[in-house]
Protein backbone atom coordinates (compact mmCIF):
# COMPACT_ATOMS: atom_id res chain seq x y z
CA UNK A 1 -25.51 21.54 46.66
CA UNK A 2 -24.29 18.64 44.85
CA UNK A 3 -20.85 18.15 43.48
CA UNK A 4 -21.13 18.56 39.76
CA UNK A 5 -22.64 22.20 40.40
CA UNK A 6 -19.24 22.95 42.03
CA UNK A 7 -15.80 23.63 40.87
CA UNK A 8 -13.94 20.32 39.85
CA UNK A 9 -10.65 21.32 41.37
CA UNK A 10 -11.04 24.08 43.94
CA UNK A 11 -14.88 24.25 44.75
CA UNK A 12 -14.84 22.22 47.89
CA UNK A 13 -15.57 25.42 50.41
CA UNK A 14 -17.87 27.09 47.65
CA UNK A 15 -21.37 26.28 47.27
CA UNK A 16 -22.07 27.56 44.20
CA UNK A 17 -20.42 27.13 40.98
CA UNK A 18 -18.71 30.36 39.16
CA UNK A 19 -21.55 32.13 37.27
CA UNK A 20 -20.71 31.85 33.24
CA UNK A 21 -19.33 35.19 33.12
CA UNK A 22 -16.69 34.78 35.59
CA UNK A 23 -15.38 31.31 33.61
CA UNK A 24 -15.40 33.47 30.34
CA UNK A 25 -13.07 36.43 32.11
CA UNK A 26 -11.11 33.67 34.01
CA UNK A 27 -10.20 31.19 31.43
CA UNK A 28 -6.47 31.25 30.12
CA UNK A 29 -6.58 27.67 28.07
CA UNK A 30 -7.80 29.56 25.05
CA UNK A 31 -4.03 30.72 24.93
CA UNK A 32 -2.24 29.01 28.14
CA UNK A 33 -2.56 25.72 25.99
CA UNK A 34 0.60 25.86 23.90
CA UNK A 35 2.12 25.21 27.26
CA UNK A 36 0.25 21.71 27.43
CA UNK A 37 3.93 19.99 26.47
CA UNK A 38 6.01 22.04 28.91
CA UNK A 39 2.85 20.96 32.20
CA UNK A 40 3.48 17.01 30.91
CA UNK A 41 7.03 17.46 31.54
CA UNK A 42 6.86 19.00 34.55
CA UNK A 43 4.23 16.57 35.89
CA UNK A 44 6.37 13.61 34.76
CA UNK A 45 9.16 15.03 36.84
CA UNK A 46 7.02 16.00 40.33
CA UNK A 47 5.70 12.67 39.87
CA UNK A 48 9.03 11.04 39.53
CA UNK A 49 10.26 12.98 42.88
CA UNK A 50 6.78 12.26 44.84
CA UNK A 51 8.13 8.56 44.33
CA UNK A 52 11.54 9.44 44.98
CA UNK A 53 10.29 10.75 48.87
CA UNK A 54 7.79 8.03 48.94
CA UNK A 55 4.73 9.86 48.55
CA UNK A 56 3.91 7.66 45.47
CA UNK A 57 4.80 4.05 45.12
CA UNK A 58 5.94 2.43 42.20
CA UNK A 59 2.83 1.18 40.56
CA UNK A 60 1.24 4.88 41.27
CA UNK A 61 4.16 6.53 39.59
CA UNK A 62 3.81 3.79 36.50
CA UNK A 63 0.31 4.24 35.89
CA UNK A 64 0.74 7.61 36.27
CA UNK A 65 3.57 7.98 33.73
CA UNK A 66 1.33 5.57 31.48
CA UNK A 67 -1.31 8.29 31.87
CA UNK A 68 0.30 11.08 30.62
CA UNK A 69 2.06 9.65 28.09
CA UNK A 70 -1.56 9.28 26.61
CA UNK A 71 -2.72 12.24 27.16
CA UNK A 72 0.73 13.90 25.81
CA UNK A 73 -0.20 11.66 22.50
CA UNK A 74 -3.68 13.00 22.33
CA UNK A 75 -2.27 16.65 22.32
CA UNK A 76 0.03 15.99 19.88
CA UNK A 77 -2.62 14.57 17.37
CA UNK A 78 -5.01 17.25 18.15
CA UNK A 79 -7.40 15.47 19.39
CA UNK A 80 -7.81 16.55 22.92
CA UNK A 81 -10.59 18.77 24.21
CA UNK A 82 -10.27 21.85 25.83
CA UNK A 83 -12.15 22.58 28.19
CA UNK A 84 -12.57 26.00 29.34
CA UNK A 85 -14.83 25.63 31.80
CA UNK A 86 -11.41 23.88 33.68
CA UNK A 87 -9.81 27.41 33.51
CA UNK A 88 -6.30 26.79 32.17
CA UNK A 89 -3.85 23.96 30.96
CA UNK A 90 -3.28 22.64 33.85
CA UNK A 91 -6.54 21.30 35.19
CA UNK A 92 -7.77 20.41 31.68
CA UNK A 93 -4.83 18.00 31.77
CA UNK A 94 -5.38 17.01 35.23
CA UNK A 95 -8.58 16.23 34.90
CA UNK A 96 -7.68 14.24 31.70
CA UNK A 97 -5.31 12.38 33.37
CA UNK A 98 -7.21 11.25 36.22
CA UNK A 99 -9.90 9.83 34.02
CA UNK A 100 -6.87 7.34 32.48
CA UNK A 101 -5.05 6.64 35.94
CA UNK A 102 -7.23 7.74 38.74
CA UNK A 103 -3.88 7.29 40.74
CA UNK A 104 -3.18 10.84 39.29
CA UNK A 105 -5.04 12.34 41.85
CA UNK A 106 -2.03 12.52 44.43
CA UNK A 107 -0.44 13.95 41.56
CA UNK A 108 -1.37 17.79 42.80
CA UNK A 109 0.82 16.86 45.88
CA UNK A 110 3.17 19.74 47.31
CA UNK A 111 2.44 21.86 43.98
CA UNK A 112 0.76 24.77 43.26
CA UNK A 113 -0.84 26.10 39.98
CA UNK A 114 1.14 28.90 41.23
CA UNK A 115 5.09 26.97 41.02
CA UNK A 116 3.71 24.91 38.06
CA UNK A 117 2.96 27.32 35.88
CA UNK A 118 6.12 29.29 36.59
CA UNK A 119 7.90 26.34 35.81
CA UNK A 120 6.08 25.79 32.62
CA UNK A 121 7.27 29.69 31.42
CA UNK A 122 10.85 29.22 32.42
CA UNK A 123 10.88 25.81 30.19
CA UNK A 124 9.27 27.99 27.58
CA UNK A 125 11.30 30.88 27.84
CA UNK A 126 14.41 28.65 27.09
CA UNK A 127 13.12 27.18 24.31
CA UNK A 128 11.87 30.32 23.00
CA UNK A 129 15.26 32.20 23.48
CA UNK A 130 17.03 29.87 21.84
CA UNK A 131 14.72 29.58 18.97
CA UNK A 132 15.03 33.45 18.42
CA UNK A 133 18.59 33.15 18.50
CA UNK A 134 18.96 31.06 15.67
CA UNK A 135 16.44 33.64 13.63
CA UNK A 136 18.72 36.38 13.96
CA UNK A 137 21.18 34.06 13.47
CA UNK A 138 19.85 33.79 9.91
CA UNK A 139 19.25 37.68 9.59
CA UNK A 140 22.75 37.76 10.56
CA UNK A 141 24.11 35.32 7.68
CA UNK A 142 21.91 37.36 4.96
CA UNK A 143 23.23 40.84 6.00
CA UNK A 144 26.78 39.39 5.78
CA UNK A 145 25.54 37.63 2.41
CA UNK A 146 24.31 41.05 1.13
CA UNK A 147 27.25 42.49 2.42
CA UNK A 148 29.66 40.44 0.54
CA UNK A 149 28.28 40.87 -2.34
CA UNK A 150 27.84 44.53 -2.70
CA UNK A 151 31.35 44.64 -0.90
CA UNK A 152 32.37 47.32 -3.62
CA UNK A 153 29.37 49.76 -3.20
CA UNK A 154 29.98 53.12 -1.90
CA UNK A 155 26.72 55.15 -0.84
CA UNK A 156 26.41 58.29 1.20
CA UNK A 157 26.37 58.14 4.68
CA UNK A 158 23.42 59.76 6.65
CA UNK A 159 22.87 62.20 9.47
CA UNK A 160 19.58 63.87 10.50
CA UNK A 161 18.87 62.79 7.22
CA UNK A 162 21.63 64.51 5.23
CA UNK A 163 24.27 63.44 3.38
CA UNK A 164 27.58 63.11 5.54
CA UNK A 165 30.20 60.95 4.59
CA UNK A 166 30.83 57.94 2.30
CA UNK A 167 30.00 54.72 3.28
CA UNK A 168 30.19 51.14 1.85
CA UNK A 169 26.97 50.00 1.90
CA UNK A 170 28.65 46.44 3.54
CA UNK A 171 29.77 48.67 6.65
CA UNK A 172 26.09 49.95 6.52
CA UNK A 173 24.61 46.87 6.85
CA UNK A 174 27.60 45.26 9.87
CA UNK A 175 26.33 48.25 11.96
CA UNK A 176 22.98 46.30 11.89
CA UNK A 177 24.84 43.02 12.54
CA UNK A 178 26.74 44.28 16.02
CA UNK A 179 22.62 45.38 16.58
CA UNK A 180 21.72 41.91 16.27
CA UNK A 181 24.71 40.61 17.95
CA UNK A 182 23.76 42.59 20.97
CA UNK A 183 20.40 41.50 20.34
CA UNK A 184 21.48 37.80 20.88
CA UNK A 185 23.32 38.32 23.67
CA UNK A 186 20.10 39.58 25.35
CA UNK A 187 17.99 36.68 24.80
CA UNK A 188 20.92 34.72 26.09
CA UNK A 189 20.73 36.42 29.28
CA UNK A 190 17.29 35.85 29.07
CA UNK A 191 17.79 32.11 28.90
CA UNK A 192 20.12 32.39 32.19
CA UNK A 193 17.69 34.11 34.17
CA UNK A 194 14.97 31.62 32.82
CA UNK A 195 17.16 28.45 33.99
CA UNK A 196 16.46 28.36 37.40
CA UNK A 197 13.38 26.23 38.88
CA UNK A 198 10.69 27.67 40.72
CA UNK A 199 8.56 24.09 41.56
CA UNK A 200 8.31 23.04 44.98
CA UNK A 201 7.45 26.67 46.11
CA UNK A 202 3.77 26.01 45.96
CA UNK A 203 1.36 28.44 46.45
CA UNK A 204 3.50 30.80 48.71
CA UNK A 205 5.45 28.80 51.72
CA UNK A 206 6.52 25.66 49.64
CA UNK A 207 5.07 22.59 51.72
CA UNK A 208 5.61 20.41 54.99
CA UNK A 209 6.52 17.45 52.84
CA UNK A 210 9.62 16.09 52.41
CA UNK A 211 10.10 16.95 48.40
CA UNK A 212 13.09 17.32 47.01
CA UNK A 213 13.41 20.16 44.43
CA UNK A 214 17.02 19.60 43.45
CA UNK A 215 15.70 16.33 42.19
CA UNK A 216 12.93 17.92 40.50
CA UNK A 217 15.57 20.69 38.95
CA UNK A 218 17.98 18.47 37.62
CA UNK A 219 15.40 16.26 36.17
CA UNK A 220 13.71 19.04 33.84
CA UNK A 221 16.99 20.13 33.15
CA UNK A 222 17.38 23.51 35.44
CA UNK A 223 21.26 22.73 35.71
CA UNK A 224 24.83 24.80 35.40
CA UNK A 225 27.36 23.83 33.26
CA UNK A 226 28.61 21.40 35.52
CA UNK A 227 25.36 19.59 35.73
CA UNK A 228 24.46 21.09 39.26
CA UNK A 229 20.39 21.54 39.53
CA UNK A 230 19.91 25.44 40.12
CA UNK A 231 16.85 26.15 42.43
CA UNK A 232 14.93 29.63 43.55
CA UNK A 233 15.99 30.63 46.90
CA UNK A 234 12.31 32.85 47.78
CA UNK A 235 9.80 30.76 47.47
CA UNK A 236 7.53 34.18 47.75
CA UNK A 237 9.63 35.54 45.06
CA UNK A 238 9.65 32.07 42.40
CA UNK A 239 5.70 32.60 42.34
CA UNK A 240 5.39 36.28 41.67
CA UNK A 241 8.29 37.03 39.49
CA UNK A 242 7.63 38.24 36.46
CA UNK A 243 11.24 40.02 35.86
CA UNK A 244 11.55 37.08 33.29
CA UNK A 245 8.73 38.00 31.38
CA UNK A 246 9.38 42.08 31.38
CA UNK A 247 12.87 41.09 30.37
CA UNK A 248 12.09 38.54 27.05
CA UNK A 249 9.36 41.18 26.21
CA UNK A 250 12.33 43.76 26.40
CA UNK A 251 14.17 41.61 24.57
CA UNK A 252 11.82 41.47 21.93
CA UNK A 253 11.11 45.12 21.84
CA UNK A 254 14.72 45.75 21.18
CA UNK A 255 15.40 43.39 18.49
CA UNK A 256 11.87 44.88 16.85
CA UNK A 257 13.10 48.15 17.15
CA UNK A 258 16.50 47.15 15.33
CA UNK A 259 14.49 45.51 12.59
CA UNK A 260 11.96 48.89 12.24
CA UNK A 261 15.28 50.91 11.76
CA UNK A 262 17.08 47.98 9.08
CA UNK A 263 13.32 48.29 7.23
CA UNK A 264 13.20 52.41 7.27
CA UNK A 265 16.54 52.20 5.66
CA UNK A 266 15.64 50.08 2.99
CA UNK A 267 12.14 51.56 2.62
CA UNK A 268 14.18 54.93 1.75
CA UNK A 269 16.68 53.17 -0.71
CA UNK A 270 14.04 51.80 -2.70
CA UNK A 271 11.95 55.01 -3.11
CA UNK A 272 12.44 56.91 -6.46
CA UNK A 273 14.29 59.67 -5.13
CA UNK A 274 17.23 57.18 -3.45
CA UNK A 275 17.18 54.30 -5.96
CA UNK A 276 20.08 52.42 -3.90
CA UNK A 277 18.14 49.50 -4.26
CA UNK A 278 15.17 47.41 -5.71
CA UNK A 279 13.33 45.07 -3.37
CA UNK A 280 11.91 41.34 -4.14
CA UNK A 281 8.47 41.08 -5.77
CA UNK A 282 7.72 38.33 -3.36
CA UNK A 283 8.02 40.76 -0.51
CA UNK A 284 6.63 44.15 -1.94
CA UNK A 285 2.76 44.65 -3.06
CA UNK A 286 0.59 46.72 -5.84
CA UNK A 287 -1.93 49.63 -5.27
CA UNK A 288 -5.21 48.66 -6.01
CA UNK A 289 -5.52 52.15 -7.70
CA UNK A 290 -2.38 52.68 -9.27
CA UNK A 291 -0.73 50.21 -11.30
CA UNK A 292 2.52 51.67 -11.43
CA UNK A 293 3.12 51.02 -7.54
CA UNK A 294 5.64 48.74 -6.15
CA UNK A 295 5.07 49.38 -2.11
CA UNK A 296 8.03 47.71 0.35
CA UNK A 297 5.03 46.43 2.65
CA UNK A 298 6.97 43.93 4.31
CA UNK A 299 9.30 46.04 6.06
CA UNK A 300 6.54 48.27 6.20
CA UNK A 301 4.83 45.64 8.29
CA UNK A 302 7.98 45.01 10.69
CA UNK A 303 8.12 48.35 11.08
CA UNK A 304 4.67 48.45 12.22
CA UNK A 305 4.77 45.22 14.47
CA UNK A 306 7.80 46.71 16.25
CA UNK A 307 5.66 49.06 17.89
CA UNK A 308 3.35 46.27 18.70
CA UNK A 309 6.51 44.67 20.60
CA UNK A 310 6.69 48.02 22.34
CA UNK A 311 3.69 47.97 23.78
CA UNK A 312 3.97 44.37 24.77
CA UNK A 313 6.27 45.23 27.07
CA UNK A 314 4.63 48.08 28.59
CA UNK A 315 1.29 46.10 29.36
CA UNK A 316 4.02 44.19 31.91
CA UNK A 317 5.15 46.72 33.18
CA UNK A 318 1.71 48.31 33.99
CA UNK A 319 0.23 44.95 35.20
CA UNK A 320 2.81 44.53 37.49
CA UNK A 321 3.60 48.22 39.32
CA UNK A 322 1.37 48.11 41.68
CA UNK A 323 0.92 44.56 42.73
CA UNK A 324 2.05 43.35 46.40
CA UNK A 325 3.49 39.80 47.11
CA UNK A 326 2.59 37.13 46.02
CA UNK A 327 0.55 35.92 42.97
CA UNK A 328 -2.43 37.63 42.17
CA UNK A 329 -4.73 36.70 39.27
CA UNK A 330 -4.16 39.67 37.33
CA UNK A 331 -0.93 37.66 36.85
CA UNK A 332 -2.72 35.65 34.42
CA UNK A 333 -2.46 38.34 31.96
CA UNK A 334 1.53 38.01 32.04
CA UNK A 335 1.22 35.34 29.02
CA UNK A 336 -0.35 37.09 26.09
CA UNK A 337 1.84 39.79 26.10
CA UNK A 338 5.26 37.36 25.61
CA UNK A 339 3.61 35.07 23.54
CA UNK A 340 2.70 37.58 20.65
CA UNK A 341 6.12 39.17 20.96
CA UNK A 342 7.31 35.75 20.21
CA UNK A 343 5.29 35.26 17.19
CA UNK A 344 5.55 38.30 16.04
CA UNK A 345 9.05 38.64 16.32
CA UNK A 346 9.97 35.36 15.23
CA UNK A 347 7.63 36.76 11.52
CA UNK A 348 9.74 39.51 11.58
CA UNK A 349 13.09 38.32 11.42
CA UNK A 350 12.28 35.57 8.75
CA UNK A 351 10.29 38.17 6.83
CA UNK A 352 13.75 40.35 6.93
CA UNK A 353 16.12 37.64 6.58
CA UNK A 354 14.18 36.88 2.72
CA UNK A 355 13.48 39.53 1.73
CA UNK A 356 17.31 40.91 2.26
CA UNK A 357 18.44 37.66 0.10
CA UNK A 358 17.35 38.79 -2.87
CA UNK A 359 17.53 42.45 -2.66
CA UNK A 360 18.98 43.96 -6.00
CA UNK A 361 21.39 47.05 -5.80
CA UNK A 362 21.26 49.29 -8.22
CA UNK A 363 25.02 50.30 -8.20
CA UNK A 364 25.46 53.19 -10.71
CA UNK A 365 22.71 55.02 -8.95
CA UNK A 366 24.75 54.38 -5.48
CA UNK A 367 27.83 55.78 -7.38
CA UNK A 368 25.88 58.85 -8.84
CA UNK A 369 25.05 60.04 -5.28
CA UNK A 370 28.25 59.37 -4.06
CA UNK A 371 30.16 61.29 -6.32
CA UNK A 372 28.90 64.54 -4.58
CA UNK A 373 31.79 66.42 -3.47
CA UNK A 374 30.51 67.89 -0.25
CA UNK A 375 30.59 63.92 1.23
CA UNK A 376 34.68 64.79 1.40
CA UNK A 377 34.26 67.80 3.03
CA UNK A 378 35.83 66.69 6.58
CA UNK A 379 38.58 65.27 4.59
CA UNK A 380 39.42 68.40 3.22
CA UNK A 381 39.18 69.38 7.05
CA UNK A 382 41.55 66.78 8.15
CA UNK A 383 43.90 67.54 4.75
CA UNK A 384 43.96 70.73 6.61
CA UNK A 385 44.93 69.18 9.82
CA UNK A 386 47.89 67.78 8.82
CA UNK A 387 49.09 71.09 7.80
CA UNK A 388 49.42 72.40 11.47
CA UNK A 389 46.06 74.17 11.40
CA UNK A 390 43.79 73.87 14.43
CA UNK A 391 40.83 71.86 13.47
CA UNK A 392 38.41 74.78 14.65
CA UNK A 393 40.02 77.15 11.60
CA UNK A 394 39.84 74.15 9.51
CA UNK A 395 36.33 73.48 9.95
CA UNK A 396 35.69 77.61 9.27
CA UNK A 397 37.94 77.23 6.21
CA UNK A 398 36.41 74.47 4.88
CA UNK A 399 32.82 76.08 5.67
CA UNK A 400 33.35 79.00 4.24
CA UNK A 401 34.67 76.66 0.76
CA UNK A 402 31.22 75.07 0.83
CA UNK A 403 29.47 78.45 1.13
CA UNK A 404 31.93 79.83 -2.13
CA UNK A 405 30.51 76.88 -3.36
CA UNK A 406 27.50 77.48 -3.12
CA UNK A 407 27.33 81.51 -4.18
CA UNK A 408 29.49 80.40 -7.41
CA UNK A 409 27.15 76.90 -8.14
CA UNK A 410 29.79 75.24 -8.85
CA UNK A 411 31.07 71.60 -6.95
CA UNK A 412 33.45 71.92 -4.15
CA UNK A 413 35.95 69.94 -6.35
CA UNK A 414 35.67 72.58 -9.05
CA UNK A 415 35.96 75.73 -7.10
CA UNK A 416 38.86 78.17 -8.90
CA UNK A 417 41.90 78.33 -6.85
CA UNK A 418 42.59 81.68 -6.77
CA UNK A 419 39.20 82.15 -5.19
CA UNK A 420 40.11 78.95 -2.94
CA UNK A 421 43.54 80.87 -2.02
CA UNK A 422 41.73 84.45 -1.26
CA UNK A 423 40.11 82.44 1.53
CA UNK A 424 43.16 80.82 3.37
CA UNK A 425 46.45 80.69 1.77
CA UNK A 426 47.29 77.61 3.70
CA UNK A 427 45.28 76.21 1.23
CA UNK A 428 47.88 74.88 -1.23
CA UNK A 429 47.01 73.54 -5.30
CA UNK A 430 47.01 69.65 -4.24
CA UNK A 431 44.30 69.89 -2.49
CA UNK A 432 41.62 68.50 -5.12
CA UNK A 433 43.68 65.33 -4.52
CA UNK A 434 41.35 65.03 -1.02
CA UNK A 435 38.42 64.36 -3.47
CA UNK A 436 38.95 60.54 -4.01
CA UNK A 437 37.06 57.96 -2.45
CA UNK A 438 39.34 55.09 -2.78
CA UNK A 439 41.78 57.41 -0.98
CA UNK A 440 39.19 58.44 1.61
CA UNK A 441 38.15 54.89 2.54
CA UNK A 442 41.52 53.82 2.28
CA UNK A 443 42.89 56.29 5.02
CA UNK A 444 40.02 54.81 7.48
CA UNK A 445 42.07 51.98 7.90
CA UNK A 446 41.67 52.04 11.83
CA UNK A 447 39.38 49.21 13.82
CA UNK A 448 35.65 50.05 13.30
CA UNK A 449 35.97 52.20 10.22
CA UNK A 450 34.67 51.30 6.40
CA UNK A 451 38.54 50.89 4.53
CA UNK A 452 37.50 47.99 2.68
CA UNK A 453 40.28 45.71 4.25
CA UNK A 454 38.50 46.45 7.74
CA UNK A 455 35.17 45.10 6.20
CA UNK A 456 36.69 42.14 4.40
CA UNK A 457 38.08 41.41 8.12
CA UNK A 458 35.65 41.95 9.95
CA UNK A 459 32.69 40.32 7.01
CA UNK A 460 35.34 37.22 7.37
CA UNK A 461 35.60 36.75 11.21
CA UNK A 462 31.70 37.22 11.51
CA UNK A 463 31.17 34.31 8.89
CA UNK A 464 33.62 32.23 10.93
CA UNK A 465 31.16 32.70 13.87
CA UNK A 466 27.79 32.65 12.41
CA UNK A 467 27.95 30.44 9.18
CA UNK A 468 26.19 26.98 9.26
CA UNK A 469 26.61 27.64 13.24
């Protein structure tokens, strides 16, 4: 069989070539290719060591450094092929390379597809990490923008979907920031996990050459704070991990999920019956049918691509339960999966981060539902409280207020007090002077409440941290 009818980079103990069906369900350049930058980088270092050891004199390494420095400028200016019938990124660039220094056939020494492309993720998943960081980092500055300026909007506070307690809408929106706080401190541990360098483990056993991976570390920049290269210890392990790509996708998932609860929020507020708010026309869309409609599609849509996150991560999972050491090719699947969480979540926050700059509040509605009585219905509680009754009576007195209330049709505020007094005479005529927001908010003056001097302070130590960081 001659050689062009076998497989350029592996074929020598085959005799026939893959049939066309197995390259089409084998191939991963058709998406493996954004990596193409990351591969160069790594090959410039592992040919840089391979020089180092000896392996590769100086005029090898030059031409070979020469070499991909063309091929790197071909990529760049789109005009590289890609080949699919080479499988992947790495042997389309290989077998670029060798066709503009033929010296790049030692190249391949003491690697693995297996270490190289692990490499090429962790380089990925650092830049990627720190790219989504500075996305949230901009959700961040428009929810403390948004904040700021609707610093003096009270709305009712929400559980199961009823109305609790008053709120300003700024603490509303800082609940989502210490989300997306959390959020970055995830894909920072993400980045830590991702800094440590898996080439020079090879296919399984590493190799019987004398490399030297701490070289090869420091050079691609796998180092500590103190500049020390950081290696993996398994070399088993560095080529069938995949913790780091479960863990981004997490990651992701997370930060989605944060975002699908910030857009179901303001999906409610700018429905008819809330009215809290009126969202952008650059981010909302018509009916076809109706032409009254003003539909909050795009936090519709990151509401939707959340779940896509979701399941993201639990293709890893499933691809990876039940497969023993070491690399097996339904590893090849691991990429997809990280890659559209990427993308998508990278949409997401800059779709939420615009369209929160220019949402409008419509504040006299906010103060119409806030004026409800029944939102100061614990205060009246507490009031109680600080009389010397237990809270348990409290909480029946006030109860049994809401259902005189109720019988009578009349607000909580405007209940008559001899009816009031037939139900606890502990109950004394001051206490209509519970049912004042200023005083409420003012009294929840502690750390983590909404007084308005805890959200100035806290509103003014967050900019400190996140503006123009």
């Amino acid at each position: 069989m001659s050689k062009n009818k076998q497989q350029a980079t592996w074929g020598g103990r085959f005799d026939n070539k893959p049939s066309d069906l197995m390259l089409q369900i084998g191939e991963s350049v058709s998406f493996d290719c954004r990596l193409a930058l990351y591969d160069i980088e790594c090959s410039r270092a592992h040919a840089s060591m391979l020089e180092k050891v000896g392996i590769l004199n100086e005029s090898e390494l030059k031409s070979i450094l020469a070499g991909l420095d063309t091929v790197e400028k071909a990529i760049e200016s789109q005009n590289f092929e890609w080949r699919s019938d080479l499988e992947d990124v790495h042997m389309n660039i290989e077998q670029a390379l060798v066709e503009v220094s033929p010296e790049a056939l030692k190249l391949h020494t003491a690697r693995s597809r297996n270490d190289q492309v692990a490499t090429d993720m962790r380089l990925w998943f650092k830049d990627a990490c720190v790219s989504v960081i500075a996305d949230i980092e901009s959700l961040v500055q428009s929810c403390l923008e948004f904040s700021e300026a609707n610093a003096e909007v009270i709305i009712p506070g929400y559980t199961h979907l009823q109305r609790a307690q008053p709120v300003p809408i700024a603490h509303h929106l800082l609940a989502y920031v210490e989300m997306l706080v959390r959020d970055m401190n995830r894909f920072s541990n993400v980045w830590d996990s991702a800094n440590i360098c898996p080439l020079g483990s090879g296919a399984i056993a590493g190799s019987t050459l004398p490399i030297d991976r701490l070289f090869v570390a420091e050079k691609l920049g796998f180092v500590d704070d103190e500049g020390c290269p950081i290696i993996t210890q398994n070399s088993m392990d560095a080529v069938s991990d995949r913790d780091l790509f479960i863990d981004f996708a997490n990651a992701c998932a997370v930060t989605g999920m944060h975002l699908s609860r910030l857009s179901e929020d303001f999906i409610l507020w700018s429905s008819s019956e809330f009215g809290f708010v009126r969202l952008p026309d650059a981010f909302t869309t018509g009916s076809s049918l109706m032409p009254q409609k003003k539909n909050p599609d795009g936090f519709e849509l990151i509401r939707g691509k959340s779940a896509r996150l979701i399941g993201n991560t639990q293709t890893l999972f499933s691809m990876m339960k039940g497969l023993p050491l070491t690399y097996n090719r339904d590893m090849q699947e691991d990429k997809m999966p990280v890659f559209d969480s990427y993308d998508q979540l990278t949409l997401m926050l800059k779709v939420a981060a615009a369209t929160l700059s220019d949402v409008t509040v419509n504040e006299s509605r906010c103060a119409k539902s806030v004026s409800d009585p029944l939102l100061l219905a614990t205060d009246v509680v507490d009031y109680l409280v600080l009389k010397g009754v237990p809270f348990r009576d409290a909480h029946h007195i006030v109860g049994a207020l809401v259902k005189l209330s109720e019988s009578l049709e009349l607000p909580l505020d405007e209940l008559p007090y001899d009816k009031v007094k037939v139900i606890d005479e502990r109950i004394d005529k001051n206490w209509l002077s519970v049912f004042s927001l200023e005083t409420a908010l003012k009294s929840r003056k502690q750390i983590g409440m909404p007084s308005m001097e805890q959200i100035a302070s806290q509103i003014s130590a967050l900019k400190g941290r996140f503006t123009n960081s």
